[in-house]
C-alpha atoms as a PDB file:
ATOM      1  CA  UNK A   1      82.800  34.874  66.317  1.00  0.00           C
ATOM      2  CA  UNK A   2      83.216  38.180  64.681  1.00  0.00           C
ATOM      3  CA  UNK A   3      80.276  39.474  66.086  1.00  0.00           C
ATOM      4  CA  UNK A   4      80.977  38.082  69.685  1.00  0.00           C
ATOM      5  CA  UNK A   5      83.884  40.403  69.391  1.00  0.00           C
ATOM      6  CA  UNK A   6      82.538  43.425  67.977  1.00  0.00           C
ATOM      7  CA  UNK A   7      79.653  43.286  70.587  1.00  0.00           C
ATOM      8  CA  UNK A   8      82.700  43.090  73.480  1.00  0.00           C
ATOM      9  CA  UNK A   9      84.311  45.852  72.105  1.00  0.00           C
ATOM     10  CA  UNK A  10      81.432  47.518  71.938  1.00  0.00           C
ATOM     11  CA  UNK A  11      80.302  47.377  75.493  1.00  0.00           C
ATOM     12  CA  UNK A  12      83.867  48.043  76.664  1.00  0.00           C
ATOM     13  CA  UNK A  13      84.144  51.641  74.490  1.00  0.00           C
ATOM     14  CA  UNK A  14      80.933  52.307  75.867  1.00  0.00           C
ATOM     15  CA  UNK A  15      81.267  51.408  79.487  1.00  0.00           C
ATOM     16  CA  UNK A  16      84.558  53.462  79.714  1.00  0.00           C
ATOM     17  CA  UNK A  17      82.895  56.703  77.998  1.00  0.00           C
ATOM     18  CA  UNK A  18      80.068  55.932  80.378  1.00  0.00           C
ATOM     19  CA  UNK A  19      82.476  55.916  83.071  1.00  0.00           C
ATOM     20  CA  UNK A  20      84.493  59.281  82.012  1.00  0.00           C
ATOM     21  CA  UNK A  21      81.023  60.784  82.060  1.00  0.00           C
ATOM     22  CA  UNK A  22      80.197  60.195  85.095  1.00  0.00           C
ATOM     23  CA  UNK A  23      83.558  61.197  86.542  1.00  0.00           C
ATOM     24  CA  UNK A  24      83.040  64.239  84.933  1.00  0.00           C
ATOM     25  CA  UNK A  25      79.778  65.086  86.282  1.00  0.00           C
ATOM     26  CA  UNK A  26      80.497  64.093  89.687  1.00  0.00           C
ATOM     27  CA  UNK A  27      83.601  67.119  88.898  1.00  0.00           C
ATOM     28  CA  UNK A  28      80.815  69.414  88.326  1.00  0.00           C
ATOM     29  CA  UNK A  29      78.837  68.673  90.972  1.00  0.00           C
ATOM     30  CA  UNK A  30      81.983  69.482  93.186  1.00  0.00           C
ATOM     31  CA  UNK A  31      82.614  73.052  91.834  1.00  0.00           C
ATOM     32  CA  UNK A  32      78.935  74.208  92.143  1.00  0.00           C
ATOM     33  CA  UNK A  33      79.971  73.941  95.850  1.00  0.00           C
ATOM     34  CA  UNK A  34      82.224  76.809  95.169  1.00  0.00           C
ATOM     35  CA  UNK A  35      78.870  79.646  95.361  1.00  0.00           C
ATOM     36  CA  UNK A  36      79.880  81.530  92.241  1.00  0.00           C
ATOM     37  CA  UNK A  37      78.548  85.192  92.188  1.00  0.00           C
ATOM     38  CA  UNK A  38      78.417  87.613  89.434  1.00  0.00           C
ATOM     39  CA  UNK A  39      78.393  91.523  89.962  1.00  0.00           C
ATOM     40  CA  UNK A  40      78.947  94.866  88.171  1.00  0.00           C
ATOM     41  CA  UNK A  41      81.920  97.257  89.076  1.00  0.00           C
ATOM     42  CA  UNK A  42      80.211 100.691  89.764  1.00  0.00           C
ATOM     43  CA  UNK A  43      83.647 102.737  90.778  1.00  0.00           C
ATOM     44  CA  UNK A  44      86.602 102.357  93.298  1.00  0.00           C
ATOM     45  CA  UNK A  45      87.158 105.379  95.814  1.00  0.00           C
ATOM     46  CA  UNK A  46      90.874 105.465  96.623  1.00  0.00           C
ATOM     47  CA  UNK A  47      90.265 108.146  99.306  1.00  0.00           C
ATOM     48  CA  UNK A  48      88.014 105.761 101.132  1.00  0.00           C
ATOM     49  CA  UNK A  49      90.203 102.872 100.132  1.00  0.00           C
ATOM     50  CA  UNK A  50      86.590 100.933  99.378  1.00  0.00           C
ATOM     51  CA  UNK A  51      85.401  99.444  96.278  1.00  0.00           C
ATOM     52  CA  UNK A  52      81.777  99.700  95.365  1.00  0.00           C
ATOM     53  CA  UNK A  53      79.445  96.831  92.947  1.00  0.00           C
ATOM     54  CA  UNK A  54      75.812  95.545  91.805  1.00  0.00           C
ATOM     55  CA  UNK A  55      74.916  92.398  92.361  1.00  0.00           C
ATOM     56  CA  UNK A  56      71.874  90.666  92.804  1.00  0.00           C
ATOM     57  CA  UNK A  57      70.592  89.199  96.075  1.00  0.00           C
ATOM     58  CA  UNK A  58      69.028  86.029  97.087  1.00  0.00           C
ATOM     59  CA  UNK A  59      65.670  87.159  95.585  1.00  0.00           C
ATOM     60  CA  UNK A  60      67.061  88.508  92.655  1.00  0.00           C
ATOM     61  CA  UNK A  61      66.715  92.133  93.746  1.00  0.00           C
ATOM     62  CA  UNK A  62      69.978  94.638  92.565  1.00  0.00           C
ATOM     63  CA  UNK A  63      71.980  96.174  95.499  1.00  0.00           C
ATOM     64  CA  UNK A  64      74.659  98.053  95.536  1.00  0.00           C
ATOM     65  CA  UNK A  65      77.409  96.816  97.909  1.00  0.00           C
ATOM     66  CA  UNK A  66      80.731  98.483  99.459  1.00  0.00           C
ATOM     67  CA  UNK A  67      83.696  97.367 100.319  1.00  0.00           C
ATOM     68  CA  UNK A  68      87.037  97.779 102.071  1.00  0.00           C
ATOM     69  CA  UNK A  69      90.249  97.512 100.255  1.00  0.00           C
ATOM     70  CA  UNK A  70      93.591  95.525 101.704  1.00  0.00           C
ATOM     71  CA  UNK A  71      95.604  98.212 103.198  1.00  0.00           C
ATOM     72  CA  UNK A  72      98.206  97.145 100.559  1.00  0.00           C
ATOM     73  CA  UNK A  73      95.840  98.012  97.752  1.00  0.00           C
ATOM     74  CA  UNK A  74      97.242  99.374  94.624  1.00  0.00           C
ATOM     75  CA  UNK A  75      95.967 101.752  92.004  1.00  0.00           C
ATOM     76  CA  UNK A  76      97.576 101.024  88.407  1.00  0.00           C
ATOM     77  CA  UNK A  77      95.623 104.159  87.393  1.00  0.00           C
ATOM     78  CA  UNK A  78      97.629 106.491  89.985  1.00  0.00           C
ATOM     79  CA  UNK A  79     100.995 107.146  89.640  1.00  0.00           C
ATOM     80  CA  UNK A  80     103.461 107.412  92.142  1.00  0.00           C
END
């Protein structure tokens, strides 16, 4: 009888970790969707109002890429 129970117990602990796993990697699976990509500041040109970076491209080479700022930009670094 004892071990009936133990072995139910069991199998319930494990089927609900099981299940919490899976939940979990079915979260993952979600946010990979989000196309994450890394990059290196290189400098900001408030004159231009662009922002430059390195990043890597689809084949892994290193380009440098530019961009525009929000007209509403602000420089912490400037006062005024």
């Amino acid at each position: 009888m004892f071990r009936t129970m133990f072995c139910f117990v069991f199998a319930a602990v494990l089927g609900i970790t099981l299940s919490a796993l899976a939940q979990d990697a079915k979260r993952s699976e979600k946010a990979k969707g989000m196309h994450e990509q890394r990059a290196t500041f290189v400098k900001a040109d408030c004159d231009k109002s662009t922002i430059t970076f390195k990043s890597a491209d689809k084949s892994g080479k290193i380009v440098e890429n530019t961009l525009p700022l929000a007209k509403d930009a602000k420089d912490p670094g400037r006062e005024g």
